[in-house]
Protein backbone atom coordinates (compact mmCIF):
# COMPACT_ATOMS: atom_id res chain seq x y z
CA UNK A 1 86.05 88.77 126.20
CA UNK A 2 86.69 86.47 123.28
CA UNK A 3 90.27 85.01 122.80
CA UNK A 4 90.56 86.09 119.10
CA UNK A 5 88.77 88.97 117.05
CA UNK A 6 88.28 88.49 113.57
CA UNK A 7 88.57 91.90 111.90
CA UNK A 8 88.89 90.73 107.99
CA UNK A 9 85.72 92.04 107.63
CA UNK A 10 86.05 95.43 108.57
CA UNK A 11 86.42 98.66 106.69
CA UNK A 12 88.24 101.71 107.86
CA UNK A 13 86.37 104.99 109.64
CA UNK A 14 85.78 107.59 106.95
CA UNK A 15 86.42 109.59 109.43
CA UNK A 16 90.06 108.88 110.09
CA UNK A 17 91.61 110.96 107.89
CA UNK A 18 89.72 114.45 109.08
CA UNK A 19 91.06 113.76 112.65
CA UNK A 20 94.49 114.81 111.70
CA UNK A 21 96.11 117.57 111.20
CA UNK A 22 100.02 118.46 109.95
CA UNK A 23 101.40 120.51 112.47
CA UNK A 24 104.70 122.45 112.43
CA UNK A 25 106.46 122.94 115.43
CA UNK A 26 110.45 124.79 115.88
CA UNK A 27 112.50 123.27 118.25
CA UNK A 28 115.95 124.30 119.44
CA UNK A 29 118.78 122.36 118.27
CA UNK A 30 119.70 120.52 121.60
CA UNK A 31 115.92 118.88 121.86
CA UNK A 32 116.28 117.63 118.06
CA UNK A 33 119.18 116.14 119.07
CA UNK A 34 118.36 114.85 122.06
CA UNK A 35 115.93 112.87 120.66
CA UNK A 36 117.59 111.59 117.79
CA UNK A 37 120.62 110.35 119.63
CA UNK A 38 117.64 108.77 122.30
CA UNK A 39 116.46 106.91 118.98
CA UNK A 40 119.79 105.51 117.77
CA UNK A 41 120.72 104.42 121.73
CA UNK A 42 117.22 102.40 121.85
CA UNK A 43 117.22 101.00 118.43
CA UNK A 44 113.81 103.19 117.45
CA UNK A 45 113.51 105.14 114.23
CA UNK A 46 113.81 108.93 114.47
């Protein structure tokens, strides 16, 4: 394996964007904010 890749050339799949999909999920109050107060205690974005 080489130390260092040099990616400047490279172009982006066109494929990408077809390999996701919005998806819409309900979730109970508690679990939303579970998850938000998880974010703010370990400094991640929600």
């Amino acid at each position: 394996m080489k130390h260092n890749y040099d990616f400047s050339q490279s172009i982006k799949s066109p494929y990408f964007k077809k390999l996701q999909k919005p998806v819409t999920i309900e979730l109970k109050e508690e679990v939303v904010n579970y998850f938000s107060q998880l974010a703010e205690e370990t400094g991640i974005s929600y």
